[in-house]
N, C-alpha and C. Protein backbone atom coordinates (compact mmCIF):
# COMPACT_ATOMS: atom_id res chain seq x y z
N UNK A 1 177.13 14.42 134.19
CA UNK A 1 176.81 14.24 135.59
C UNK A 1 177.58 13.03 136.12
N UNK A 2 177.87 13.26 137.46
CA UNK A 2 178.67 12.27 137.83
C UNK A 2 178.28 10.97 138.21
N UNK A 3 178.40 9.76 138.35
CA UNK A 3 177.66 8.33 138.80
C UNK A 3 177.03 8.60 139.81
N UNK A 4 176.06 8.23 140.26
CA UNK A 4 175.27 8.08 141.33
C UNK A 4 176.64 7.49 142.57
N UNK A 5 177.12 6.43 142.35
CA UNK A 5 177.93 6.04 143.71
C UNK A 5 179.36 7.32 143.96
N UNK A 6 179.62 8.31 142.63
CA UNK A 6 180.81 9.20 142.92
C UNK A 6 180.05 10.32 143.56
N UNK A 7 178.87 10.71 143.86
CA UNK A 7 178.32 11.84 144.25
C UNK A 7 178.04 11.76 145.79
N UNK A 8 177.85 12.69 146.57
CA UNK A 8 178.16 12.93 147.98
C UNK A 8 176.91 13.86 148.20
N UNK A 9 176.52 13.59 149.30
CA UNK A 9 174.97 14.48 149.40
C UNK A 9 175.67 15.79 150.52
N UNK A 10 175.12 16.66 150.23
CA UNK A 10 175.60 18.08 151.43
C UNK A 10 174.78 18.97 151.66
N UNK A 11 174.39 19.48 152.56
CA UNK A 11 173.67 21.10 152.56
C UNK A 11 174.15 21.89 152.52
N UNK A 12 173.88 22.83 151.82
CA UNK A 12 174.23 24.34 151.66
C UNK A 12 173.07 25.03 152.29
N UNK A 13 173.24 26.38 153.24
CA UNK A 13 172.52 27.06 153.45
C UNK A 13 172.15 28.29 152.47
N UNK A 14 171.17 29.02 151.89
CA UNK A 14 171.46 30.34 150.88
C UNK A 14 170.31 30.86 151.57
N UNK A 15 170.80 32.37 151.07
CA UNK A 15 169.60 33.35 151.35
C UNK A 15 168.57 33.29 150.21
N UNK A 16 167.80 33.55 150.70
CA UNK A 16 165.95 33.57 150.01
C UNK A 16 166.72 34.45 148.93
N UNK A 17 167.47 36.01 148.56
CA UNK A 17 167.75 36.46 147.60
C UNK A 17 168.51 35.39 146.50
N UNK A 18 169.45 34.77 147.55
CA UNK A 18 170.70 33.81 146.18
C UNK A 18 169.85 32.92 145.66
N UNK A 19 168.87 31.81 146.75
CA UNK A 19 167.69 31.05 145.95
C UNK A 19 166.85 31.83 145.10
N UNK A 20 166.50 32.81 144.94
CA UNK A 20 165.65 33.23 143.50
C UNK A 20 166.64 33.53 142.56
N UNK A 21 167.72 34.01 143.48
CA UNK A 21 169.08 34.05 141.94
C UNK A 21 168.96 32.71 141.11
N UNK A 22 168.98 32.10 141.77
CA UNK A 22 169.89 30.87 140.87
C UNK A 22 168.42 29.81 140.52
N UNK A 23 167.25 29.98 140.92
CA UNK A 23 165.98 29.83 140.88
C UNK A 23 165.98 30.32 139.08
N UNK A 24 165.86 31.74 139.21
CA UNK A 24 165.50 32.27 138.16
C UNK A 24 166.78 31.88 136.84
N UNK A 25 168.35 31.96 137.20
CA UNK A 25 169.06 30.98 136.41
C UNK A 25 169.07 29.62 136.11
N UNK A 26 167.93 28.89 136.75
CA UNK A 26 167.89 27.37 136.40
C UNK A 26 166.67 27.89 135.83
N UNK A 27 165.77 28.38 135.34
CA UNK A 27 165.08 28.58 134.77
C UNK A 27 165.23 29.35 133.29
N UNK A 28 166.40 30.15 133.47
CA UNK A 28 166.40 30.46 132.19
C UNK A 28 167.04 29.61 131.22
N UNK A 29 167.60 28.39 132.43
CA UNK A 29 168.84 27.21 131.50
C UNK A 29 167.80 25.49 131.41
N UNK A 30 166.59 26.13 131.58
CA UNK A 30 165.78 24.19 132.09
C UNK A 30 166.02 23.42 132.62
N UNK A 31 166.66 24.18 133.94
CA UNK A 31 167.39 22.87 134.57
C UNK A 31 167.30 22.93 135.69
N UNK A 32 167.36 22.04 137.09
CA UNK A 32 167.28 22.10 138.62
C UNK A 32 168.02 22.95 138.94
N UNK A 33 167.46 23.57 140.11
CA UNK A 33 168.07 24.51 140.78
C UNK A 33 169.53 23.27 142.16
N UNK A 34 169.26 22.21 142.03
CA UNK A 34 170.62 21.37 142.26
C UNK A 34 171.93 21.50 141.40
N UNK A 35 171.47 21.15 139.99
CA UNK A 35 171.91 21.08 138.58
C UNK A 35 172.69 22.73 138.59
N UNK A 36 171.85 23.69 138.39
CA UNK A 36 172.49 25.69 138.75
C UNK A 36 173.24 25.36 139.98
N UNK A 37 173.21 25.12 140.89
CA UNK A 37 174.46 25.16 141.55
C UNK A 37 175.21 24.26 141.57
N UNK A 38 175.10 23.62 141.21
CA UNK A 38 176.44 22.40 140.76
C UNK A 38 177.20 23.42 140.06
N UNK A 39 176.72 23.79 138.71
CA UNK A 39 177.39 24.68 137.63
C UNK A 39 177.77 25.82 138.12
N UNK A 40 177.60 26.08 139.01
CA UNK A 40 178.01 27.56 139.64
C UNK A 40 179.11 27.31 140.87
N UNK A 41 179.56 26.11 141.05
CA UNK A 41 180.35 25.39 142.06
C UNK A 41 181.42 25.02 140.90
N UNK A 42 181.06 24.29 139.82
CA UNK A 42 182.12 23.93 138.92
C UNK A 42 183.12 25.34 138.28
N UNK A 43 182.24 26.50 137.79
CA UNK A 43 182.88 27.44 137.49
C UNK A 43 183.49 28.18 138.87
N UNK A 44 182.63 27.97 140.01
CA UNK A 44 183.85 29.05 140.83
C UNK A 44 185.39 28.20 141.10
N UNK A 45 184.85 26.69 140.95
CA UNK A 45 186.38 25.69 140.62
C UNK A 45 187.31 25.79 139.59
N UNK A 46 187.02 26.35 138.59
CA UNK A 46 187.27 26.44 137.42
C UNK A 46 188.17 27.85 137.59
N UNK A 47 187.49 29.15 138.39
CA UNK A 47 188.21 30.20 138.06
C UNK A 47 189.43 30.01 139.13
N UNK A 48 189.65 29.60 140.32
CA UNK A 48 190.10 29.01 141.23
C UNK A 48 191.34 28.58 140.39
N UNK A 49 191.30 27.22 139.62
CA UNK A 49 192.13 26.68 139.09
C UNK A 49 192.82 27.88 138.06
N UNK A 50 192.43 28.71 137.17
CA UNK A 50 192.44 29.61 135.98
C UNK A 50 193.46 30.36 137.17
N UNK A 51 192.70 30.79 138.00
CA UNK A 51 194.07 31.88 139.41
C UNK A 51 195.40 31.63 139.49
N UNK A 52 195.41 30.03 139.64
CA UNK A 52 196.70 29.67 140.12
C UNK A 52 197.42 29.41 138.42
N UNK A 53 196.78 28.78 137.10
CA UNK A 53 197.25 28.86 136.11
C UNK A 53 198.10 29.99 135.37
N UNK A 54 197.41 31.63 135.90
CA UNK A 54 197.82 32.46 135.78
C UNK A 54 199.12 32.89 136.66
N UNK A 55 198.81 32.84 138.26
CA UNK A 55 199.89 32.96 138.82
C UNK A 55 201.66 32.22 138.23
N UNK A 56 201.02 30.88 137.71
CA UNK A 56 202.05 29.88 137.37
C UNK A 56 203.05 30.51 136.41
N UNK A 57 201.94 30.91 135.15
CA UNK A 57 202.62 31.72 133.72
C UNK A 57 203.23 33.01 134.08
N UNK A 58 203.03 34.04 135.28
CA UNK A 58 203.18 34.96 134.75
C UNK A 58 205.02 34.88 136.07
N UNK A 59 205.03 33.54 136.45
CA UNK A 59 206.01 32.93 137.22
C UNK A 59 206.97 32.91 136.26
N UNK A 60 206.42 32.17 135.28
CA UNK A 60 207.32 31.70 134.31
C UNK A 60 207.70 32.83 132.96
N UNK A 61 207.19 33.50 133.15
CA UNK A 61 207.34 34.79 132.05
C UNK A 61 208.61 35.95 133.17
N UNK A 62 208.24 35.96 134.78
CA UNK A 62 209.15 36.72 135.16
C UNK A 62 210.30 36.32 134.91
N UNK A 63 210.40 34.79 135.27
CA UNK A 63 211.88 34.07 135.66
C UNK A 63 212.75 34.29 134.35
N UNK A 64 211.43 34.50 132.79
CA UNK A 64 212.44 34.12 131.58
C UNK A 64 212.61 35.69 131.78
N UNK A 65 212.43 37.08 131.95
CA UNK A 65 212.41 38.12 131.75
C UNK A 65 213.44 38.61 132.68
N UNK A 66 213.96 37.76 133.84
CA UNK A 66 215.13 37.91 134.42
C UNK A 66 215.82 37.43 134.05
N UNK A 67 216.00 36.10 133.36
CA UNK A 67 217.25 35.45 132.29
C UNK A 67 217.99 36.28 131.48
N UNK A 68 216.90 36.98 131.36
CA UNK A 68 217.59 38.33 129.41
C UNK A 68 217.54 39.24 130.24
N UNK A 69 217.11 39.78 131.24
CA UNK A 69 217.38 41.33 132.06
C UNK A 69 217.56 41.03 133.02
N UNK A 70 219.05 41.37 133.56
CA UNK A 70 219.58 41.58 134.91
C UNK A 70 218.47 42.86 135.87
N UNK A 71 218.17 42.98 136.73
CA UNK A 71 217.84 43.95 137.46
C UNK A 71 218.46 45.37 136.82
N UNK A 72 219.23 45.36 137.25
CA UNK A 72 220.74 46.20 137.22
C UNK A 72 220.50 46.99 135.91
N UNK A 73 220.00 45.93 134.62
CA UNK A 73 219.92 46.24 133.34
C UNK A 73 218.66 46.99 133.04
N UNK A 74 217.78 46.92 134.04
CA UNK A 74 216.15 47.32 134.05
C UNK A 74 216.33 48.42 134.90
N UNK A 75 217.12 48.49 135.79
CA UNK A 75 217.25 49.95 136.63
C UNK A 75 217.75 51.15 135.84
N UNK A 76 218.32 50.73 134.86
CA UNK A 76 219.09 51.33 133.82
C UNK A 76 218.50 51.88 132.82
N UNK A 77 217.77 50.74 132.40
CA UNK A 77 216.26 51.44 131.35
C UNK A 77 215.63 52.47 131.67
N UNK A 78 215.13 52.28 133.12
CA UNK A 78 213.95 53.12 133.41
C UNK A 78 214.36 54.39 133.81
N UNK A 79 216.12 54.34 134.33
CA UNK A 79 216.18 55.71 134.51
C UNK A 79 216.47 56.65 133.32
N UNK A 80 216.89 56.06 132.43
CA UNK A 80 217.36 56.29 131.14
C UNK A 80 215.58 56.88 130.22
N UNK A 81 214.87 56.14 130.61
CA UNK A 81 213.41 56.70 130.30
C UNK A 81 213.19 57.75 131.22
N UNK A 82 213.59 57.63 132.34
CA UNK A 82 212.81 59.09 133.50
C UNK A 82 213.49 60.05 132.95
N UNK A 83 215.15 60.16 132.55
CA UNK A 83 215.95 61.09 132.91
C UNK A 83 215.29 61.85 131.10
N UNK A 84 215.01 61.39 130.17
CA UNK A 84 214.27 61.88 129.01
C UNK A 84 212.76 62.18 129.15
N UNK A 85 211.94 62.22 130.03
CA UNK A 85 210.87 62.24 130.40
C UNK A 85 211.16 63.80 130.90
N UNK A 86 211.56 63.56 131.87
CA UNK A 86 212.43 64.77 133.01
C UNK A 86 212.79 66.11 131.81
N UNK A 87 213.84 65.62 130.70
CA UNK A 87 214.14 66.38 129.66
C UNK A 87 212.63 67.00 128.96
N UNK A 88 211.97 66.22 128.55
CA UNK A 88 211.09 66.65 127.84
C UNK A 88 209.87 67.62 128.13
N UNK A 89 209.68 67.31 129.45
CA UNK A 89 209.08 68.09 130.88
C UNK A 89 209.68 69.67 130.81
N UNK A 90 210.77 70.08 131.29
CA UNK A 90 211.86 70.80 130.35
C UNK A 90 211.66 71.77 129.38
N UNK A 91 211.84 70.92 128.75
CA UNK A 91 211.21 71.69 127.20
C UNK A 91 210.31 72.34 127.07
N UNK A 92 209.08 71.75 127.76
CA UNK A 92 207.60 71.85 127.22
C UNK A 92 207.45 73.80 128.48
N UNK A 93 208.54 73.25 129.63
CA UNK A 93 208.22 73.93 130.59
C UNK A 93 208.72 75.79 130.12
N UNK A 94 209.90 75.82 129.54
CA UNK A 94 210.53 76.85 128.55
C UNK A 94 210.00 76.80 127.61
N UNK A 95 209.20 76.35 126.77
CA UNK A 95 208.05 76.82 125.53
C UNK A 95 206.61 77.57 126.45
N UNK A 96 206.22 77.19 127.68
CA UNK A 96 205.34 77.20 128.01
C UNK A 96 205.68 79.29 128.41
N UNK A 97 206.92 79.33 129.33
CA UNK A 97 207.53 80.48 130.09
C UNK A 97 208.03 81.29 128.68
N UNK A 98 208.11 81.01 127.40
CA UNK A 98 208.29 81.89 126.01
C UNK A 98 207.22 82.37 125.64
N UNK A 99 206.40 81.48 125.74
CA UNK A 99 204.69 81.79 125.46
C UNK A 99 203.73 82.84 126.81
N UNK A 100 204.37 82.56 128.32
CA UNK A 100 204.12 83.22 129.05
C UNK A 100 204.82 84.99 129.04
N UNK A 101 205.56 85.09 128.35
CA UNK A 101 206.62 86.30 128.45
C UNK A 101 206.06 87.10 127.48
N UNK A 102 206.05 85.95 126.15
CA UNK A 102 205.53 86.63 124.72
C UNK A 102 203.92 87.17 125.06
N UNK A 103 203.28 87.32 126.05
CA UNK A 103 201.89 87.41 126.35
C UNK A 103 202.19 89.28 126.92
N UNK A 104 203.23 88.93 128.19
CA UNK A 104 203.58 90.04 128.72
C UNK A 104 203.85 91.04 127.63
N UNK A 105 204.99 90.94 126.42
CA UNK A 105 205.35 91.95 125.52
C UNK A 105 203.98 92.35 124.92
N UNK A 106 203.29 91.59 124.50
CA UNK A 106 202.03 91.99 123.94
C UNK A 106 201.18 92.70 124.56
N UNK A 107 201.07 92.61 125.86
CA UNK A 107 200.18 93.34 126.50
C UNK A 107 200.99 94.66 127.03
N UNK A 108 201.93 94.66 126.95
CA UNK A 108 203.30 95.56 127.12
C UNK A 108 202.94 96.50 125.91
N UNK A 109 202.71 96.14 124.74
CA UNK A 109 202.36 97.22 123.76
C UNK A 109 200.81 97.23 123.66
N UNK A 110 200.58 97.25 123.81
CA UNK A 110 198.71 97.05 123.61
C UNK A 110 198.42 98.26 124.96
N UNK A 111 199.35 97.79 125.86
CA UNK A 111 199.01 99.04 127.33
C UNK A 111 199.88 100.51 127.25
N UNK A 112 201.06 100.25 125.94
CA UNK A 112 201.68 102.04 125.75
C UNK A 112 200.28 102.91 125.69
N UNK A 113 199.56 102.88 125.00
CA UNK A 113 198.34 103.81 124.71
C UNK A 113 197.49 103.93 126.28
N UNK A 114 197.52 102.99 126.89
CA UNK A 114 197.07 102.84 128.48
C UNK A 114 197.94 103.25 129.70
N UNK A 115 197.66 102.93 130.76
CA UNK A 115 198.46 103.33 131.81
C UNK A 115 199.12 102.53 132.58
N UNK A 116 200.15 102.26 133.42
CA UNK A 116 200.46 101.30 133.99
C UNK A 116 199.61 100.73 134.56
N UNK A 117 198.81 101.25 135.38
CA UNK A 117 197.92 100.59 135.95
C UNK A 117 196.82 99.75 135.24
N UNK A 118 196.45 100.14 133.75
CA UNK A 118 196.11 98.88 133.24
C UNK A 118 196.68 97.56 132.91
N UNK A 119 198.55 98.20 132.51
CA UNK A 119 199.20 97.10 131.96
C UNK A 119 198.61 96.29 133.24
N UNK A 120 198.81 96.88 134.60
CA UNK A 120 199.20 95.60 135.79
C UNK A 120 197.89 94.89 135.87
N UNK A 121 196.91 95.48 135.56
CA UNK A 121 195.44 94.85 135.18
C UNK A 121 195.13 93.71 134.50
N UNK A 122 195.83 93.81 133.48
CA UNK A 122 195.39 93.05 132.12
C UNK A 122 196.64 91.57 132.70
N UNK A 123 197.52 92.22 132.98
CA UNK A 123 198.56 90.85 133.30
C UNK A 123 197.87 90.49 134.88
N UNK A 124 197.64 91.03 135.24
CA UNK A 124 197.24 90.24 136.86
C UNK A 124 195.91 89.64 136.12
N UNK A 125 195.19 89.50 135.59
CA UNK A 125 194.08 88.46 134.92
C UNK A 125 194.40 87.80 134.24
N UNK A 126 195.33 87.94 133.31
CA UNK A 126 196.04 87.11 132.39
C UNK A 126 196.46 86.00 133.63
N UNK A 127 197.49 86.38 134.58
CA UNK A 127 198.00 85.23 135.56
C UNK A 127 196.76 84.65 136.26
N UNK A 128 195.66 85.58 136.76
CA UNK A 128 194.67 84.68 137.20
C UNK A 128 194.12 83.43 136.50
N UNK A 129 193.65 83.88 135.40
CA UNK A 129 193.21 82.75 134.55
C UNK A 129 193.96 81.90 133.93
N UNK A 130 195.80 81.90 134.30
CA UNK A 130 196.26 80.49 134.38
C UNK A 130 196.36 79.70 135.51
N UNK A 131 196.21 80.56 136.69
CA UNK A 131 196.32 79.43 137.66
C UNK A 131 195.36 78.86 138.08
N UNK A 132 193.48 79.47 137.61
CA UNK A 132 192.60 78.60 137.60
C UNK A 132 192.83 77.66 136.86
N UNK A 133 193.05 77.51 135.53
CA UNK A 133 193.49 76.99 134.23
C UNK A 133 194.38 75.75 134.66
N UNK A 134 194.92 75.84 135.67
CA UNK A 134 196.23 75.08 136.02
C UNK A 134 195.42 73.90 137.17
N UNK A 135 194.68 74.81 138.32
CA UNK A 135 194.03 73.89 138.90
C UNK A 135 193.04 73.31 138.65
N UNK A 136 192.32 72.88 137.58
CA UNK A 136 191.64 72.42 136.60
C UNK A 136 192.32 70.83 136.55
N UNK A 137 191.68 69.85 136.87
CA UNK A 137 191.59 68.34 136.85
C UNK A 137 192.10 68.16 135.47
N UNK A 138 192.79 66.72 135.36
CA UNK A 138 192.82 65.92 134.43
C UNK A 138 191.80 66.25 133.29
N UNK A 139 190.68 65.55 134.01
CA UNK A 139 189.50 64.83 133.15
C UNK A 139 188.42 66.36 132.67
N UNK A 140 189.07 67.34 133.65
CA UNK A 140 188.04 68.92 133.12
C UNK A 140 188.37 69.46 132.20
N UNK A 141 189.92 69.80 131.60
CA UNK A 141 190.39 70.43 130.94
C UNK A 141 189.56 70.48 129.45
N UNK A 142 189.43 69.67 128.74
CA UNK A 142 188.33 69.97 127.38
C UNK A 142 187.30 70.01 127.62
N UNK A 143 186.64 69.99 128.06
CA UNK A 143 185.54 70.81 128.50
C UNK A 143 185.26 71.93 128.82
N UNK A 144 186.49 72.24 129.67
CA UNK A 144 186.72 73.76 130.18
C UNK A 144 187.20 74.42 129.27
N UNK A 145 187.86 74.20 128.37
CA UNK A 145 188.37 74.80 127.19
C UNK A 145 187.79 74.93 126.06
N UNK A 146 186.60 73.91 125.64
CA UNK A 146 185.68 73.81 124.61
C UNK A 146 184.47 74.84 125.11
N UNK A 147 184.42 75.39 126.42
CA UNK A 147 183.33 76.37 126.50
C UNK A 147 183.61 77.28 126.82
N UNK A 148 183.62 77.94 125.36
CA UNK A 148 184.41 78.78 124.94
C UNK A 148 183.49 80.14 125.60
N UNK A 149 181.46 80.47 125.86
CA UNK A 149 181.21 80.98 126.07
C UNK A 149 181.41 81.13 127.95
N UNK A 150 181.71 80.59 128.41
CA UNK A 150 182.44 80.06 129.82
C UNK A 150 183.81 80.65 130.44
N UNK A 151 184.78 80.66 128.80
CA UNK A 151 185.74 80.99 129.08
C UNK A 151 185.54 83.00 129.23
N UNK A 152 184.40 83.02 128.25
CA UNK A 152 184.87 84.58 128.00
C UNK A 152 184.00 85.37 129.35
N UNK A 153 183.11 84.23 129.92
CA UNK A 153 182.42 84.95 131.10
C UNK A 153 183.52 84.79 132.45
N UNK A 154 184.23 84.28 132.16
CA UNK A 154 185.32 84.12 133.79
C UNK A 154 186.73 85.48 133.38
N UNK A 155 186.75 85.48 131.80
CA UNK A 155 187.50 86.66 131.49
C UNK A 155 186.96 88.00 131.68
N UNK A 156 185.59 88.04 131.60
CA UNK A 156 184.60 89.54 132.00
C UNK A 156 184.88 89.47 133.12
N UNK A 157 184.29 88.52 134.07
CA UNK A 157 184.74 88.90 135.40
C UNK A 157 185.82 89.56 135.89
N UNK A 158 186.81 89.60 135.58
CA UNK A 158 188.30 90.11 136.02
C UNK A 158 188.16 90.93 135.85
């Protein structure tokens, strides 16, 4: 605590809610509810200072990260990462359209014994239930796919 002659008297106004806040935190610490907000003045000083400490470092981490990388040299990286990203996208997209085709031949023989009009049946549901499949969220997809009794009731439907 600071000397009696370094300390400065002030009012603060608080709401009846923040006084039982900090009521009930000087109580769980044995200490004045003067004392709880002092400490709650020192830490919001504290994170304050910690703000600008951070701002300072991450000053000093850019400036060294432009020393060793030109711009120029980082524009270069990242397209060099997109343009293999892009590739791999690609790939996945022609495995996906081999696997879409190889579906068609199959149902292509599975429908000789049937009629055209089933083949166009069985593939017009087949396409339905990828483009639900497709508009299906991020965060839905295993779920939607793990219920499995789910899946086979949206396949009856068709």
């Amino acid at each position: 605590m600071a000397k009696r002659d370094d300390r400065i008297i002030t009012s603060v106004y608080l709401t009846k809610g923040m006084c039982e806040q900090v009521d009930k935190a000087a109580a769980r610490e044995h200490i004045s509810r003067n004392e709880q907000i002092r400490r709650y003045i020192e830490k919001g000083l504290d994170v304050e200072g910690y703000s600008q400490n951070i701002d300072f470092i991450a000053g000093i981490i850019r400036q060294e990260l432009l020393a060793v990388y030109h711009i120029e040299d980082i524009k270069v990286i990242v397209e060099q990462q997109t343009n293999r990203i892009a590739k791999m996208h690609m790939k996945s997209g022609k495995i996906d359209a081999a696997a879409f085709f190889l579906l068609i031949k199959v149902l292509m023989n599975m429908a000789q014994e049937g009629t055209g009009d089933q083949f166009d049946q069985m593939l017009g549901e087949a396409i339905t239930l990828g483009v639900d499949y497709m508009q299906k969220k991020d965060f839905q997809i295993n779920s939607f796919l793990h219920d499995t009794d789910n899946l086979r009731r949206i396949a009856d439907k068709l």
